[in-house]
N, C-alpha and C. Protein backbone atom coordinates (compact mmCIF):
# COMPACT_ATOMS: atom_id res chain seq x y z
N UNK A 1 6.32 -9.01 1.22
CA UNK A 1 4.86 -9.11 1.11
C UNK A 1 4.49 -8.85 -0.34
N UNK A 2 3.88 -10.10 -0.91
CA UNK A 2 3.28 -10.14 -2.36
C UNK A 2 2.02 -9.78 -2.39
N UNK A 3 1.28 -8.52 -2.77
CA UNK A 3 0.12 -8.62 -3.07
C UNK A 3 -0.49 -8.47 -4.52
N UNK A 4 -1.41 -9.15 -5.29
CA UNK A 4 -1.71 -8.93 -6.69
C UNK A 4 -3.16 -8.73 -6.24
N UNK A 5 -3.34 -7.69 -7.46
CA UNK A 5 -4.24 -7.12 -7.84
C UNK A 5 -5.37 -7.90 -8.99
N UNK A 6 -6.15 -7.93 -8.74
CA UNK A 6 -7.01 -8.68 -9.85
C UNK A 6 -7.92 -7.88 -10.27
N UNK A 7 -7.52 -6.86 -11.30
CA UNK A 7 -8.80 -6.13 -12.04
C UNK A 7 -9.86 -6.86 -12.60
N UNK A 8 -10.26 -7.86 -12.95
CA UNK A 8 -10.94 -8.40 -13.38
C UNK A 8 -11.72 -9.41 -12.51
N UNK A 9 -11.09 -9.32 -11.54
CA UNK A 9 -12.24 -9.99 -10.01
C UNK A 9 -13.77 -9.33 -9.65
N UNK A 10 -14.75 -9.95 -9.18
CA UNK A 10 -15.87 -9.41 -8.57
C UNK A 10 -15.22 -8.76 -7.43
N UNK A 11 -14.72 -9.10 -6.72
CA UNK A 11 -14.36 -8.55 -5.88
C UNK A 11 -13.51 -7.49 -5.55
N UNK A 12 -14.07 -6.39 -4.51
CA UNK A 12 -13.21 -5.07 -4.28
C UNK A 12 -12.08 -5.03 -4.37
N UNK A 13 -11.11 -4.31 -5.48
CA UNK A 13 -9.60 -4.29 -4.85
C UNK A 13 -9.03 -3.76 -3.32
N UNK A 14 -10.16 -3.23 -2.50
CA UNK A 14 -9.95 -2.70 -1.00
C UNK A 14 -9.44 -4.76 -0.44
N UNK A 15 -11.00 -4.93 -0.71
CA UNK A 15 -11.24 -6.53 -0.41
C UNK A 15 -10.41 -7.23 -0.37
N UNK A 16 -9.97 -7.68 -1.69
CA UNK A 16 -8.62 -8.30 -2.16
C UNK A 16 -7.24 -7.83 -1.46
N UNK A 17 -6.69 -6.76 -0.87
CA UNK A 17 -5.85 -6.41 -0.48
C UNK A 17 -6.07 -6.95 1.05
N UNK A 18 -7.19 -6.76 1.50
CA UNK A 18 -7.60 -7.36 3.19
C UNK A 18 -7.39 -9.35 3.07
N UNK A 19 -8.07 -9.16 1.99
CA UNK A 19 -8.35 -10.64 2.28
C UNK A 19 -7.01 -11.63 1.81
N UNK A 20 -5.92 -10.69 1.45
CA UNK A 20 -4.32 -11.44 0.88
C UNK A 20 -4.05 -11.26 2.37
N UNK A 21 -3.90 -9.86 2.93
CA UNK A 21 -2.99 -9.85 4.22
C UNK A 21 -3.52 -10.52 5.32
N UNK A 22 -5.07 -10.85 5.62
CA UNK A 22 -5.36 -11.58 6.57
C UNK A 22 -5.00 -12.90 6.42
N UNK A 23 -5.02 -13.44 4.96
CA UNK A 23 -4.37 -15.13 4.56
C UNK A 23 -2.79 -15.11 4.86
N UNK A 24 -2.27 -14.22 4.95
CA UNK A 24 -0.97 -14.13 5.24
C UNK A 24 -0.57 -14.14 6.34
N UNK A 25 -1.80 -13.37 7.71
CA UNK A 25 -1.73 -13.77 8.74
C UNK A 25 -2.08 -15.45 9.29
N UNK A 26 -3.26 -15.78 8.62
CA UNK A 26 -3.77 -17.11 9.12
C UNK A 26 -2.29 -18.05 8.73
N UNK A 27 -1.68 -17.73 7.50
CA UNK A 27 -0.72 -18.96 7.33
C UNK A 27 0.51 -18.97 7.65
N UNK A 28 0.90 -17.42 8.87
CA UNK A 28 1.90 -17.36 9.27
C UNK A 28 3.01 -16.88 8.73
N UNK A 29 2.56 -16.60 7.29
CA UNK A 29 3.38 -15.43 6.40
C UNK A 29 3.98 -14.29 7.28
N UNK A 30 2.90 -13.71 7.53
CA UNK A 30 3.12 -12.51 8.68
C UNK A 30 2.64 -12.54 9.86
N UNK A 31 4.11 -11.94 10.97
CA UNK A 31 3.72 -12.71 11.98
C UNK A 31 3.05 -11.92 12.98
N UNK A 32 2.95 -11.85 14.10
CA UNK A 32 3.06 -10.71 15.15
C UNK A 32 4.00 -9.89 15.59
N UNK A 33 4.24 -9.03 15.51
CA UNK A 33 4.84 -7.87 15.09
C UNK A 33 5.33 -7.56 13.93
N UNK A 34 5.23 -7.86 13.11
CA UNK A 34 5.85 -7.35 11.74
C UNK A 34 5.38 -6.16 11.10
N UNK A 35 5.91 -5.10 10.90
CA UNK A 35 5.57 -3.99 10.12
C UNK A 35 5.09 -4.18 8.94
N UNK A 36 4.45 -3.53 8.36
CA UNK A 36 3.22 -3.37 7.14
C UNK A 36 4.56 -2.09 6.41
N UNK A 37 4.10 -1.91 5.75
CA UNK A 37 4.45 -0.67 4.62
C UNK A 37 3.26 0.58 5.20
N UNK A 38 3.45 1.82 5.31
CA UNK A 38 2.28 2.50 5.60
C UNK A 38 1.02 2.44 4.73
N UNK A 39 0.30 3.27 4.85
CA UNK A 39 -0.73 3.20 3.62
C UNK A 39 -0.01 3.85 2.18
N UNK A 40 0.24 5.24 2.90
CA UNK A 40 0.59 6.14 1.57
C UNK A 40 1.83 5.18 0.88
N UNK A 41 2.73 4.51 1.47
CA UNK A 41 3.61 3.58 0.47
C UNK A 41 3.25 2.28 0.12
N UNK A 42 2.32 1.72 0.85
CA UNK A 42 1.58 0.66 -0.07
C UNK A 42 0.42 1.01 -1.32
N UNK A 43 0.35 2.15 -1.38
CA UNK A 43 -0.79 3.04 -2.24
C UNK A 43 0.41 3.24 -3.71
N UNK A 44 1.27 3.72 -3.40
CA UNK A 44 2.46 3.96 -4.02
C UNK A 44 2.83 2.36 -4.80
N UNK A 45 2.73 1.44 -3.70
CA UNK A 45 3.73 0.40 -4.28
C UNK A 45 2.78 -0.39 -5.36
N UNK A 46 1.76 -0.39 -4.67
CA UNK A 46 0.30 -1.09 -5.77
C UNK A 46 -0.53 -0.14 -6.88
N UNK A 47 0.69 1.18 -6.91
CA UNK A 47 -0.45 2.13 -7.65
C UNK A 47 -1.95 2.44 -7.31
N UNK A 48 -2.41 2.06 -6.44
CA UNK A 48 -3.76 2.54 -6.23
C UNK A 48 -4.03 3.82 -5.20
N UNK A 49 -5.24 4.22 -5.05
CA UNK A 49 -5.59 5.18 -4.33
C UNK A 49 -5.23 5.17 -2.65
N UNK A 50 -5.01 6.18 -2.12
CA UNK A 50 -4.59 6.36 -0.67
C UNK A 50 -5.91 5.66 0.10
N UNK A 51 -6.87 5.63 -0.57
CA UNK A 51 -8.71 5.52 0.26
C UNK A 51 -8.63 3.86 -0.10
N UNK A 52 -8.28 3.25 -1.14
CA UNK A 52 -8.64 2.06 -1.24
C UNK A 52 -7.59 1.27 0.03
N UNK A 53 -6.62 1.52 -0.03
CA UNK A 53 -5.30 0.85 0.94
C UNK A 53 -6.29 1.39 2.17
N UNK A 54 -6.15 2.45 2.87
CA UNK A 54 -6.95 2.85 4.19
C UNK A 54 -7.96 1.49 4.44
N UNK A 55 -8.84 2.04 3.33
CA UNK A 55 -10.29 0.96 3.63
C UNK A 55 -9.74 -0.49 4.08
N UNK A 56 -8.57 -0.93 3.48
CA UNK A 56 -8.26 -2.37 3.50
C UNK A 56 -7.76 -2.37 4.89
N UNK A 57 -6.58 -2.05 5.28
CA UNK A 57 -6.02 -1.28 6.94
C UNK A 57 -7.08 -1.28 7.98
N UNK A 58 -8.07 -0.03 7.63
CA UNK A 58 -9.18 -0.02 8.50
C UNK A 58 -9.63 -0.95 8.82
N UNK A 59 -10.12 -1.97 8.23
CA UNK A 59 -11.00 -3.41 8.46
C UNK A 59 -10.02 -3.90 9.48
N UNK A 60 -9.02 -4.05 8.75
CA UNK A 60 -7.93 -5.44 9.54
C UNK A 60 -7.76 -4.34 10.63
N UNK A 61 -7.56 -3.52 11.18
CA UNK A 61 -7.53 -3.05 12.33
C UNK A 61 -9.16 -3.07 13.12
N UNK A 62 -10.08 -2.99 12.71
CA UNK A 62 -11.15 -3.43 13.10
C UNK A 62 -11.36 -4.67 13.52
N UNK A 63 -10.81 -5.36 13.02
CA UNK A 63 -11.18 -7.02 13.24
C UNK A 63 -9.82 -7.55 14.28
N UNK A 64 -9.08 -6.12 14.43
CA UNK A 64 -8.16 -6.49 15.59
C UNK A 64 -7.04 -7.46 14.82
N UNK A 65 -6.61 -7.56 13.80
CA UNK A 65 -5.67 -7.74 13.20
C UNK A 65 -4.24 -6.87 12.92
N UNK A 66 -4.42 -5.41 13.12
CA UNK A 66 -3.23 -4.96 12.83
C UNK A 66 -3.73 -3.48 13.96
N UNK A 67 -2.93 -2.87 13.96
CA UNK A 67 -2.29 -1.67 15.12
C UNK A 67 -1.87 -0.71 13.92
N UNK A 68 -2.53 0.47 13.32
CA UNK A 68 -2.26 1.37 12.77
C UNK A 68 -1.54 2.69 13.32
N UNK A 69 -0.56 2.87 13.05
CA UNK A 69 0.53 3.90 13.28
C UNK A 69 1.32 4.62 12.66
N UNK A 70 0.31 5.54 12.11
CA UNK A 70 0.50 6.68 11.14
C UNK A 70 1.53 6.77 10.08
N UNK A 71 2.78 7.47 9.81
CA UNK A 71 3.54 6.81 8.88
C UNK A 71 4.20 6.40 9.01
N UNK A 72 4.35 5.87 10.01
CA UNK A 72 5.20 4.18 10.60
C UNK A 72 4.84 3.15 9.98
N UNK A 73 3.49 3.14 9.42
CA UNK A 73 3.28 1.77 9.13
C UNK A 73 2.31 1.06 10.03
N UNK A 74 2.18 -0.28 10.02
CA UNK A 74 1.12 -0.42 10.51
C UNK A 74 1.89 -1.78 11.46
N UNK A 75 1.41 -2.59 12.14
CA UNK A 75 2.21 -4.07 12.95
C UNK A 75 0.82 -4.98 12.64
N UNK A 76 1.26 -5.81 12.74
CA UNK A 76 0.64 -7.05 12.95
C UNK A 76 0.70 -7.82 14.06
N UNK A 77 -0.79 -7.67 14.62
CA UNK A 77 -1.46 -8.03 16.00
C UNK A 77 -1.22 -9.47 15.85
N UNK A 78 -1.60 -10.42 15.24
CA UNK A 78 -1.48 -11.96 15.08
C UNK A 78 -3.12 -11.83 15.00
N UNK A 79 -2.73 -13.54 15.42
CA UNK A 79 -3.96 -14.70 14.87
C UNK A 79 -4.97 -14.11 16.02
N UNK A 80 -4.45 -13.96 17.39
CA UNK A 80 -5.40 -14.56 18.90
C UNK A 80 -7.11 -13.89 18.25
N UNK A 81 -7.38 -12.87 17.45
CA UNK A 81 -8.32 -12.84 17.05
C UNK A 81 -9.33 -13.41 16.08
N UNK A 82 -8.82 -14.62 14.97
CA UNK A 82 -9.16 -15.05 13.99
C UNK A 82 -9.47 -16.25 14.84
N UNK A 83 -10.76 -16.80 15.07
CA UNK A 83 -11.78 -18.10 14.86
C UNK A 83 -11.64 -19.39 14.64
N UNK A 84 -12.05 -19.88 14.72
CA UNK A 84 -11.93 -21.28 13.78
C UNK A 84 -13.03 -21.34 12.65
N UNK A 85 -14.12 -20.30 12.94
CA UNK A 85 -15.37 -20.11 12.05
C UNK A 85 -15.10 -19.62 11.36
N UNK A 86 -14.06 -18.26 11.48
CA UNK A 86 -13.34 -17.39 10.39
C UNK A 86 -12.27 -17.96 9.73
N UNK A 87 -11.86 -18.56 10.14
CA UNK A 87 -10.87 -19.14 9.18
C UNK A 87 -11.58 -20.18 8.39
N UNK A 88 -12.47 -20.80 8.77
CA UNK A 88 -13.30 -21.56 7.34
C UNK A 88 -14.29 -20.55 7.03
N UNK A 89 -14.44 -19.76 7.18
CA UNK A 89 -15.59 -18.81 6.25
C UNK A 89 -14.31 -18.01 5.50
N UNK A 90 -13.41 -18.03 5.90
CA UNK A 90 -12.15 -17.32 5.47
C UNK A 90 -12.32 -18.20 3.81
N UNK A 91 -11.94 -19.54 4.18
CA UNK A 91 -11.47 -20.93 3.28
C UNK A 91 -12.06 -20.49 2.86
N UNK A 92 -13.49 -21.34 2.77
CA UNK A 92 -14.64 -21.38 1.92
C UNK A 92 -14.44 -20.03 0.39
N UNK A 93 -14.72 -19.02 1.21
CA UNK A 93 -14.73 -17.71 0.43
C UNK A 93 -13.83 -17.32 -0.75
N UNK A 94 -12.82 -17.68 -0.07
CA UNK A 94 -11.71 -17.66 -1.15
C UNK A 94 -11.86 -18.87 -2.33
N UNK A 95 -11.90 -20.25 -1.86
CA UNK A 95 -11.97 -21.18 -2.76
C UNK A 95 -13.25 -21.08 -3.44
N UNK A 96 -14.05 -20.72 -3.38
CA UNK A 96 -15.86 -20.26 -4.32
C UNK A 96 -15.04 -19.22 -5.31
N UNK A 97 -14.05 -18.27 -4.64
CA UNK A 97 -14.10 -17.18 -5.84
C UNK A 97 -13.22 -18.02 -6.91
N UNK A 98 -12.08 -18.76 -5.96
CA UNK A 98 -10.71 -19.24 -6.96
C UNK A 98 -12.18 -20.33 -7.94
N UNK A 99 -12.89 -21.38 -7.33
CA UNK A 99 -13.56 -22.30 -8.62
C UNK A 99 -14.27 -21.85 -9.05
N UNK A 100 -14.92 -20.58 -8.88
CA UNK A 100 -16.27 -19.45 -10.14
C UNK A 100 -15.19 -19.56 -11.63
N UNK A 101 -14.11 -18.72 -10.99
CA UNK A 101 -13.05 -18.10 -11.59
C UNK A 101 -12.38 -19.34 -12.73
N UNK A 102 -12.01 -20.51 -12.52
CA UNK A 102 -12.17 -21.28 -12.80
C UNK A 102 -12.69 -22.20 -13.95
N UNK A 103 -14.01 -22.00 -13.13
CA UNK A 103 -15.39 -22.41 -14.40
C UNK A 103 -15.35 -20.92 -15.46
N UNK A 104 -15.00 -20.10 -15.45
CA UNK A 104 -14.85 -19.33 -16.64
C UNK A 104 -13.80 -19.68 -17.68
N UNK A 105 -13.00 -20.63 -17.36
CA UNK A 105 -11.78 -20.71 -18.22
C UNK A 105 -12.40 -22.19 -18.59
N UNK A 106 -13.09 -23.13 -17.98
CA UNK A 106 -13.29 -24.15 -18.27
C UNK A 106 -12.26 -25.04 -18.00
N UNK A 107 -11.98 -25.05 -16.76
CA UNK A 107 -11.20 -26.01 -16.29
C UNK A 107 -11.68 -27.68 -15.51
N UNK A 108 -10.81 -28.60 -16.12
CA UNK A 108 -11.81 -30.12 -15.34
C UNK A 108 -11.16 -29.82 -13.59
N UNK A 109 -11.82 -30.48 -13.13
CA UNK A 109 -11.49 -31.09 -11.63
C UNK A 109 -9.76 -31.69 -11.89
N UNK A 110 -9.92 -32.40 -12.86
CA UNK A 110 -8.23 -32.82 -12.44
C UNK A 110 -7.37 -31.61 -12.53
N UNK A 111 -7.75 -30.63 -13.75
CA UNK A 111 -6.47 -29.97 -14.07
C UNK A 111 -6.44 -29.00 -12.65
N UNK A 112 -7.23 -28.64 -11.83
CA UNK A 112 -7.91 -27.80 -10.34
C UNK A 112 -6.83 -28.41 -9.76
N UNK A 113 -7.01 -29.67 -9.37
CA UNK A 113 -6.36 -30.54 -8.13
C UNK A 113 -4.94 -30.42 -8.75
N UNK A 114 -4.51 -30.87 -9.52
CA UNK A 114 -3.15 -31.40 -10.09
C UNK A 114 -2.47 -29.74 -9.95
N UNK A 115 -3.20 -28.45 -10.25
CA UNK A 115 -2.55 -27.20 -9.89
C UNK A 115 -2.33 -26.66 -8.87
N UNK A 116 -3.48 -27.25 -8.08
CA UNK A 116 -3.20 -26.82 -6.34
C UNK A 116 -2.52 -27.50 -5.99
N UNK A 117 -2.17 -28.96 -6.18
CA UNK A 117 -1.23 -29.93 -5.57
C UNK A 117 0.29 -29.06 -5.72
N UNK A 118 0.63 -28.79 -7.43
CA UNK A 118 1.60 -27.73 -7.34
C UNK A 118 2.11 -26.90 -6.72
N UNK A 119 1.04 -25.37 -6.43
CA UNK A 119 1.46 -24.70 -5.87
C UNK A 119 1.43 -24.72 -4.41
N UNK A 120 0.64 -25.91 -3.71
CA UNK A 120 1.17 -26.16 -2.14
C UNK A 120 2.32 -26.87 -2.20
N UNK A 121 2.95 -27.59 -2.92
CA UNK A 121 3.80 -28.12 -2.77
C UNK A 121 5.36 -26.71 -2.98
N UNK A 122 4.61 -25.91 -3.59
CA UNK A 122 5.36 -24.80 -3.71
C UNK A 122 5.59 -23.89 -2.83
N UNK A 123 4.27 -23.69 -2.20
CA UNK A 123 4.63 -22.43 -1.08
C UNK A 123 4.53 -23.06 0.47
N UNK A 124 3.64 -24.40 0.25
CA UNK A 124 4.17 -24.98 1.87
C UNK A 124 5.45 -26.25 2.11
């Protein structure tokens, strides 16, 4: 499990940590049952605070995504809870931040497409 950190995102590093592992669930990265790292060693492994990892955990166990179990670690519930609404409000969300992000560097539409073509061709 790869997660990066984006200090320089609008968005919460709690956020960012939820919103990698739930894309990891939607794309089958991680499956149902698979163990998580606990908090206190994913806090460890990303350098960040014990409260920011929790917060991220908490949600996805809220939204019925994962089964928290103390320092065991955590499992992964699966998809049967994720939408078809959530998974495009999922999309959407992510791709607005990836083309904001984007338009700060001043990138055209081709060089966008021709990089995503890349890296799906890379990771699917």
């Amino acid at each position: 499990m790869n997660i990066i950190i984006d200090t320089e995102s609008t968005i919460p590093v709690y956020q960012q940590i939820k919103n990698q592992i739930k894309g990891m669930i939607v794309s089958q990265e991680l499956k149902k049952g698979i163990r998580l790292p606990s908090i206190r060693d994913l806090s460890k492994i990303l350098n960040l605070s014990i409260n920011t990892v929790a917060k991220a955990y908490y949600e996805l166990e809220r939204e019925g995504l994962l089964k928290l179990d103390g320092r065991r670690g955590s499992t992964i519930l699966g998809l049967e809870k994720i939408d078809e609404n959530e998974r495009k409000n999922f999309l959407e969300k992510i791709t607005e931040e990836f083309l904001l992000r984007s338009k700060e560097y001043s990138y055209s539409k081709d060089e966008i497409i021709k990089m995503v073509n890349i890296k799906y061709g890379e990771i699917y």
